[in-house]
PDB file of N, CA and C in Angstrom:
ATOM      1  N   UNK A   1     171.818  15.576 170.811  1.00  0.00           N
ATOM      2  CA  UNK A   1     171.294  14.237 170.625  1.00  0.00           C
ATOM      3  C   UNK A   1     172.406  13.230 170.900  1.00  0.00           C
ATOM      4  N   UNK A   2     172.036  12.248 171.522  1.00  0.00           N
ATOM      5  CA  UNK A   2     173.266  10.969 171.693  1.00  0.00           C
ATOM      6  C   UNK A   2     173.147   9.943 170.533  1.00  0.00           C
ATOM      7  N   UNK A   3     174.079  10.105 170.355  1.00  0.00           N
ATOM      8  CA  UNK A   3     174.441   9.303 168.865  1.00  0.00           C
ATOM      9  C   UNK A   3     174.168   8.191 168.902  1.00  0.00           C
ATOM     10  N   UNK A   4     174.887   7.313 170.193  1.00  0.00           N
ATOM     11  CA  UNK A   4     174.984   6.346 170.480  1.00  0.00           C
ATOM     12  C   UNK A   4     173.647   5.600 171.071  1.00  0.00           C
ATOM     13  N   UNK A   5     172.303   6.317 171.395  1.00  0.00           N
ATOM     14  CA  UNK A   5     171.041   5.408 172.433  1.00  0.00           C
ATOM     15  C   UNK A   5     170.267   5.736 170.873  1.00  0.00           C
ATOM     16  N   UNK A   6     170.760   6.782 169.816  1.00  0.00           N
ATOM     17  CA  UNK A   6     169.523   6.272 168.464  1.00  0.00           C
ATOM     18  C   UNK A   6     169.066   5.038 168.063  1.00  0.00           C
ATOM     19  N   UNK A   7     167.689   5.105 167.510  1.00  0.00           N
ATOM     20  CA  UNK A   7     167.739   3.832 166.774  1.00  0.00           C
ATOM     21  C   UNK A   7     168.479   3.748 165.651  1.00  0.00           C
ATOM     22  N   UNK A   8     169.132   2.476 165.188  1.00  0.00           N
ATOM     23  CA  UNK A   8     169.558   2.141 164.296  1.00  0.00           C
ATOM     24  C   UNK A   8     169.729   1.277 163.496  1.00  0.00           C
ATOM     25  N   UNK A   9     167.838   0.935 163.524  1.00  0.00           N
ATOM     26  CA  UNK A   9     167.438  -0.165 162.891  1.00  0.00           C
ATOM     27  C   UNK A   9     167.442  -1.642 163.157  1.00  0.00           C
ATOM     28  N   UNK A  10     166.535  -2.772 162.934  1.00  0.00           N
ATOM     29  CA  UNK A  10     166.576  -3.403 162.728  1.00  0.00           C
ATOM     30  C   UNK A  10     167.342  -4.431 163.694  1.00  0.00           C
ATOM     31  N   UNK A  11     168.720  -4.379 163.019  1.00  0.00           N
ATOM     32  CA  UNK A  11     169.358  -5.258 163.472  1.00  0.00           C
ATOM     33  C   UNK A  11     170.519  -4.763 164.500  1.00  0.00           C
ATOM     34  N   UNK A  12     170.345  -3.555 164.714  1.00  0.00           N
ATOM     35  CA  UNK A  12     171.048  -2.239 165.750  1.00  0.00           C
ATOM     36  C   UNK A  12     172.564  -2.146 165.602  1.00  0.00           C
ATOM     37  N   UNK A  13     172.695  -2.151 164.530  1.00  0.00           N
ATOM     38  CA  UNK A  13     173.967  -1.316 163.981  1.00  0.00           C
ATOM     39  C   UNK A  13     173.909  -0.809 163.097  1.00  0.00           C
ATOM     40  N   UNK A  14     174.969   0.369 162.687  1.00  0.00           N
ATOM     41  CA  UNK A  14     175.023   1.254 161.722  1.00  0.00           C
ATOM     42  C   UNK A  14     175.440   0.533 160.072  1.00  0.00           C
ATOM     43  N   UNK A  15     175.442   0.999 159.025  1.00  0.00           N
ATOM     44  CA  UNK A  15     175.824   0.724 157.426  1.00  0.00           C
ATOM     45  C   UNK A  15     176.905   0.962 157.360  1.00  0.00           C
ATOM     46  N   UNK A  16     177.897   0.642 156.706  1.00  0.00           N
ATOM     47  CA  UNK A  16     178.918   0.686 156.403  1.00  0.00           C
ATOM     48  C   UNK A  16     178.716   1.286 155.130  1.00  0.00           C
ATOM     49  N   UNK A  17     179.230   2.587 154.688  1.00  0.00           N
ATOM     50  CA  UNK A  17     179.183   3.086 152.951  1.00  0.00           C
ATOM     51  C   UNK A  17     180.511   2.691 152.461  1.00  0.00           C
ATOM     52  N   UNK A  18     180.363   1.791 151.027  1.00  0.00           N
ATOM     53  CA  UNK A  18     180.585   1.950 150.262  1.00  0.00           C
ATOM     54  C   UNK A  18     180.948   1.873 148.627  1.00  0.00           C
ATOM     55  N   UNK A  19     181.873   2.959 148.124  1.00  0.00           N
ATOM     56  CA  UNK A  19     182.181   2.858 146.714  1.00  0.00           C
ATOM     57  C   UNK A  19     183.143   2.052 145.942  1.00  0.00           C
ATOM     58  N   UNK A  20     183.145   1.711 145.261  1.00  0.00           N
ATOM     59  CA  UNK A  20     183.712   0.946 144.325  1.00  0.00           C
ATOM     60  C   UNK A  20     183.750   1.626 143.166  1.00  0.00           C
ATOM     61  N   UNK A  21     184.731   2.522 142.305  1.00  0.00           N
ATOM     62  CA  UNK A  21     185.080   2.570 141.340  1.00  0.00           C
ATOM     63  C   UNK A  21     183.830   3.164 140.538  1.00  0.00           C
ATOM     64  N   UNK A  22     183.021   4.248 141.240  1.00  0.00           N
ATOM     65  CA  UNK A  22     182.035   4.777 141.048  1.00  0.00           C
ATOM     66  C   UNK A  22     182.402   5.762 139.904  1.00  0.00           C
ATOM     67  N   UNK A  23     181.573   6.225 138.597  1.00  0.00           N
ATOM     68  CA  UNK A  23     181.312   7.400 138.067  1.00  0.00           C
ATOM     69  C   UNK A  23     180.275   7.535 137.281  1.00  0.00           C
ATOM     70  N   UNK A  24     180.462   8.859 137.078  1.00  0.00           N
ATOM     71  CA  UNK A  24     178.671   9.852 137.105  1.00  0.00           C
ATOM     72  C   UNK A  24     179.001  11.549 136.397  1.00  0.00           C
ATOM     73  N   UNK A  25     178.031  11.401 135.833  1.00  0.00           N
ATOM     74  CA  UNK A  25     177.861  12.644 135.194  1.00  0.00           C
ATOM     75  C   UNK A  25     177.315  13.276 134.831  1.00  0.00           C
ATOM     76  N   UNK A  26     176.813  14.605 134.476  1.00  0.00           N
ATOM     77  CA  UNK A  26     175.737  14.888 133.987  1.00  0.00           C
ATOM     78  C   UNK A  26     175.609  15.176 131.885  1.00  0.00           C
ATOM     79  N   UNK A  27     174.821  14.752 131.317  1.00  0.00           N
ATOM     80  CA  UNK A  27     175.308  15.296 129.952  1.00  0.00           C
ATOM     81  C   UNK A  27     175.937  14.269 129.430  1.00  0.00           C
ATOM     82  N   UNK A  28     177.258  14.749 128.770  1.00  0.00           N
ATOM     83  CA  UNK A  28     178.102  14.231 128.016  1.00  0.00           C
ATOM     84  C   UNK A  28     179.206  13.848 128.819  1.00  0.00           C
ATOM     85  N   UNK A  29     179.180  15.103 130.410  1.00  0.00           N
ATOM     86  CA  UNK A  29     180.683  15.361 130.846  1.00  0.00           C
ATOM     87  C   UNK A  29     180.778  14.607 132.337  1.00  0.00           C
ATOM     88  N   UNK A  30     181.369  13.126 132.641  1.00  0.00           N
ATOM     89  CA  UNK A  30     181.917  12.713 133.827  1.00  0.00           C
ATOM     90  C   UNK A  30     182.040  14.091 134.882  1.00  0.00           C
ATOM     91  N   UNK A  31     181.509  14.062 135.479  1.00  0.00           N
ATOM     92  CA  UNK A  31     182.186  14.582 136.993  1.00  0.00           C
ATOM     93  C   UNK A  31     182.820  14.088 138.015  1.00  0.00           C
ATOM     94  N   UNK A  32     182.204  12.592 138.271  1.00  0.00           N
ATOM     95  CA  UNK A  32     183.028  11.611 139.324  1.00  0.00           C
ATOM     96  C   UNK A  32     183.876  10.665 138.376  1.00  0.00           C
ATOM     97  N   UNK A  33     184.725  10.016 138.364  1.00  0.00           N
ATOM     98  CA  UNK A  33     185.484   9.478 137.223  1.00  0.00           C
ATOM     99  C   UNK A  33     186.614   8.369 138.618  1.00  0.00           C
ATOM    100  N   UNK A  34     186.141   6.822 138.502  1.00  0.00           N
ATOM    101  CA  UNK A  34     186.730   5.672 139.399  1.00  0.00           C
ATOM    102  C   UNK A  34     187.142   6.422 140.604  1.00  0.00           C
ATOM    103  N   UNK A  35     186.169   6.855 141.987  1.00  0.00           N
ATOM    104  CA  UNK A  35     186.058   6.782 142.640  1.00  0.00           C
ATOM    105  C   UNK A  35     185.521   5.533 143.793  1.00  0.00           C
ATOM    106  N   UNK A  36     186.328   5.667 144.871  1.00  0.00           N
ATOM    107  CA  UNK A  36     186.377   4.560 145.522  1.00  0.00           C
ATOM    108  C   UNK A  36     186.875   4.709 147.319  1.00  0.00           C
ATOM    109  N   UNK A  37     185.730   4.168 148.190  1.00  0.00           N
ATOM    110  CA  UNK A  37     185.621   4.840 149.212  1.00  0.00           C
ATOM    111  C   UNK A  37     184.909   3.893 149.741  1.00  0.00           C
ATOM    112  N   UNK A  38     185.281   3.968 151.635  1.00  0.00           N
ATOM    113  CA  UNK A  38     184.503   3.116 152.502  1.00  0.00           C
ATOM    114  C   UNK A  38     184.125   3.851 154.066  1.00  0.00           C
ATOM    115  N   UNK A  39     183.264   4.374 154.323  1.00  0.00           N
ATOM    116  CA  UNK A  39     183.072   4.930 155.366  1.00  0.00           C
ATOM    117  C   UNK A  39     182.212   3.772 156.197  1.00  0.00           C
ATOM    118  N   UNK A  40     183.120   4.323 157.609  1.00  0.00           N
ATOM    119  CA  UNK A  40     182.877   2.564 158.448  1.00  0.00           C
ATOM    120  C   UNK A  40     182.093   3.490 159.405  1.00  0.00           C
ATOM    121  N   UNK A  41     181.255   3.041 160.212  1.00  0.00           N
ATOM    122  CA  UNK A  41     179.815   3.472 160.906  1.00  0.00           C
ATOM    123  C   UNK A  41     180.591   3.979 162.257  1.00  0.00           C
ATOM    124  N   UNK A  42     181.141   4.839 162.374  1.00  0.00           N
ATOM    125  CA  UNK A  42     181.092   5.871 164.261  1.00  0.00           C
ATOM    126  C   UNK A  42     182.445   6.757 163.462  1.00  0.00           C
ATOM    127  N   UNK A  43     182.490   6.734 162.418  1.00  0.00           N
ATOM    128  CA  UNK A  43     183.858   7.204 161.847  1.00  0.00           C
ATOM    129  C   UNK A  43     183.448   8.933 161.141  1.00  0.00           C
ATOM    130  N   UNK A  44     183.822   9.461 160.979  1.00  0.00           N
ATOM    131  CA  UNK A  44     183.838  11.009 160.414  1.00  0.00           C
ATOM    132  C   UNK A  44     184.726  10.922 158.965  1.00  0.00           C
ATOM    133  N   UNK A  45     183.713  11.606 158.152  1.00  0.00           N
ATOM    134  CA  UNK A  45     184.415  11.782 156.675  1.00  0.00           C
ATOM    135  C   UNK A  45     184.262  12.956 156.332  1.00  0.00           C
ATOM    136  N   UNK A  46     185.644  13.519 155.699  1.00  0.00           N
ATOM    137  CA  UNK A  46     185.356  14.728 155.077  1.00  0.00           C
ATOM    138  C   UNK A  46     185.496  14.728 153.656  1.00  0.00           C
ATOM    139  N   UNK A  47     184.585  15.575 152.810  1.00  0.00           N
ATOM    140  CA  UNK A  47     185.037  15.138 151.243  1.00  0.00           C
ATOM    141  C   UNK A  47     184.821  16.504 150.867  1.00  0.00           C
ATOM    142  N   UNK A  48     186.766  16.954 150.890  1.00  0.00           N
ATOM    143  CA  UNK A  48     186.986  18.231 150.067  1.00  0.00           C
ATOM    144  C   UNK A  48     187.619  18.074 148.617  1.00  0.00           C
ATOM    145  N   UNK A  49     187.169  19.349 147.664  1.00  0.00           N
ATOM    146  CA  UNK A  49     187.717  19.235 146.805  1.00  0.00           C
ATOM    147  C   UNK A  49     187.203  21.290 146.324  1.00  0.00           C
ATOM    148  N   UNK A  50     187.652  21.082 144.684  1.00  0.00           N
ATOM    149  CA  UNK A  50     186.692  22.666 144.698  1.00  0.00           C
ATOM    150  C   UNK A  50     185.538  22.300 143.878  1.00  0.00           C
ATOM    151  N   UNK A  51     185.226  23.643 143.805  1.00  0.00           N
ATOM    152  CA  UNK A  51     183.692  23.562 142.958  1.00  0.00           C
ATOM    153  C   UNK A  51     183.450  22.749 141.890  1.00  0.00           C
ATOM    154  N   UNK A  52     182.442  22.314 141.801  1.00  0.00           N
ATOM    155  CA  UNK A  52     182.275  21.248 140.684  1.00  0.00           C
ATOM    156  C   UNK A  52     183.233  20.114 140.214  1.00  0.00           C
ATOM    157  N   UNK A  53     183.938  19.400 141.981  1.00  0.00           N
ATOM    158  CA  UNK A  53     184.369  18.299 141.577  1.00  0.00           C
ATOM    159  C   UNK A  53     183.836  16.949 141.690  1.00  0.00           C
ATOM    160  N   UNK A  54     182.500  16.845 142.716  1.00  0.00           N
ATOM    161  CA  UNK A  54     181.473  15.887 142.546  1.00  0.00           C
ATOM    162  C   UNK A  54     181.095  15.635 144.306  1.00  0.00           C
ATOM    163  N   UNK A  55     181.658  16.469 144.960  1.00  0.00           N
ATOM    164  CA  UNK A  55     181.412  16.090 146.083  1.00  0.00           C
ATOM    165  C   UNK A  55     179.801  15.702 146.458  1.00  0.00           C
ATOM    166  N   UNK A  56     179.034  16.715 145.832  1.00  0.00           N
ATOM    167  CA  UNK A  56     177.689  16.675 145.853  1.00  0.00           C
ATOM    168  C   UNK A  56     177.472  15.488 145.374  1.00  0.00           C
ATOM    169  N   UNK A  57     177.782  15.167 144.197  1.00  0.00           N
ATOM    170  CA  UNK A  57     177.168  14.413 143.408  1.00  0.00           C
ATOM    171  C   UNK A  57     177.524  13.054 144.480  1.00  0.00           C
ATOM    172  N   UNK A  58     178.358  12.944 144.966  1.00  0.00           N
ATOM    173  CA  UNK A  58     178.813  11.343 145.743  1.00  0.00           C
ATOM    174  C   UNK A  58     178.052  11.225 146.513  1.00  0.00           C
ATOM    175  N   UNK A  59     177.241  12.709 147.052  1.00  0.00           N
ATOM    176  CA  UNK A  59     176.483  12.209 148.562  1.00  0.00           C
ATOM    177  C   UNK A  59     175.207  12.295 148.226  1.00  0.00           C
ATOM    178  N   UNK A  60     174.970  12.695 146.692  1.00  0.00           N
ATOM    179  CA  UNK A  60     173.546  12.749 146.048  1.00  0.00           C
ATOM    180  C   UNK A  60     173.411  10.716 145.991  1.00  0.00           C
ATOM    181  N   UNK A  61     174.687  10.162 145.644  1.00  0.00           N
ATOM    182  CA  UNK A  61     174.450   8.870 145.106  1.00  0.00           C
ATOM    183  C   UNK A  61     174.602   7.792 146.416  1.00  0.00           C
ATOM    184  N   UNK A  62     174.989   8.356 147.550  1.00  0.00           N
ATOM    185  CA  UNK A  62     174.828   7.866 148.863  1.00  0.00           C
ATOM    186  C   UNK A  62     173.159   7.722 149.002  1.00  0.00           C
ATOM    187  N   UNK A  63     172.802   8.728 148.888  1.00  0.00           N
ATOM    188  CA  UNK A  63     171.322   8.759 149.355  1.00  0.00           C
ATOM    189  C   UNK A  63     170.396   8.146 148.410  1.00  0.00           C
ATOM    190  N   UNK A  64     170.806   8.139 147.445  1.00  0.00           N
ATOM    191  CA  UNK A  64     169.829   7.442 146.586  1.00  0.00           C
ATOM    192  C   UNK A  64     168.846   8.322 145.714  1.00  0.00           C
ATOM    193  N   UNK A  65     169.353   9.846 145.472  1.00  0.00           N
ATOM    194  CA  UNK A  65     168.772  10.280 144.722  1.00  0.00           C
ATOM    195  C   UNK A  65     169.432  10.491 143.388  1.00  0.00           C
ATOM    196  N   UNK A  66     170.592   9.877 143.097  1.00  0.00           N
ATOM    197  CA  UNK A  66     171.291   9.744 141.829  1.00  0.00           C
ATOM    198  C   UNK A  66     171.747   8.142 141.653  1.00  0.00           C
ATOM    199  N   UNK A  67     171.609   7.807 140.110  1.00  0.00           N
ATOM    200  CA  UNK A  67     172.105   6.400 140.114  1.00  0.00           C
ATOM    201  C   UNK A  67     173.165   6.580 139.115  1.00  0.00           C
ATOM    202  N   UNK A  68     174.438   5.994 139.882  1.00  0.00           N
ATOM    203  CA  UNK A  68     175.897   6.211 139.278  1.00  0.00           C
ATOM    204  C   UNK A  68     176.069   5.583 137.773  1.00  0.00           C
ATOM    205  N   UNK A  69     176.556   5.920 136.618  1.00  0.00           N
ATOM    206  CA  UNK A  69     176.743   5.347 135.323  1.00  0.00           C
ATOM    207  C   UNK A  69     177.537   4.058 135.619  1.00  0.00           C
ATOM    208  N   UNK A  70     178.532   4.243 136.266  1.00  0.00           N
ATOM    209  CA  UNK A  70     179.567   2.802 136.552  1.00  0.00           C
ATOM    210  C   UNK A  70     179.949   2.333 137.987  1.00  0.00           C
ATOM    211  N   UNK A  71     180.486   1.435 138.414  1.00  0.00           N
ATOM    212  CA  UNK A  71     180.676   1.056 139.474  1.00  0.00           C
ATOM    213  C   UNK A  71     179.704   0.463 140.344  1.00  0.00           C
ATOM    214  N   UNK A  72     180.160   0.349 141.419  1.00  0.00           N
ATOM    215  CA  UNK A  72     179.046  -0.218 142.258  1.00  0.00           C
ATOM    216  C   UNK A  72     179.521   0.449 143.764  1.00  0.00           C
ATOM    217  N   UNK A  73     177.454   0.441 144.535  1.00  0.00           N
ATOM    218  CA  UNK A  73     177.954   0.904 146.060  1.00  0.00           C
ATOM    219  C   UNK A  73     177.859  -0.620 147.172  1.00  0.00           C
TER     220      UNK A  73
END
């Protein structure tokens, strides 16, 4: 697929993501804890860490199926 002839809405450019001092948790127990991040639109991100350090959870709250306790996107 060409990245570049997609639609991309509207006003035909890409979103810019991002975090501000984001955290989230499940329970009692923080998993993301003042995270803070800007992914700029034709750019590549990688988000390593190990198991159960929230990577999921950041791209659960990208999409909009988690809403972060603090911060803002």
């Amino acid at each position: 697929m060409n990245l570049a002839a997609r639609n991309l809405g509207l006003s035909g450019t890409a979103a810019r993501l991002r975090f501000e001092n984001i955290r989230h948790g499940y329970g009692s127990r923080d998993i993301v804890r003042d995270v803070s991040l800007t992914a700029y639109p034709g750019r590549v991100l990688c988000l390593l860490g190990p198991s159960g350090s929230g990577k999921s959870t950041l791209l659960r709250i990208a999409a909009g199926l988690e809403v972060p306790r603090g911060g803002g996107c």
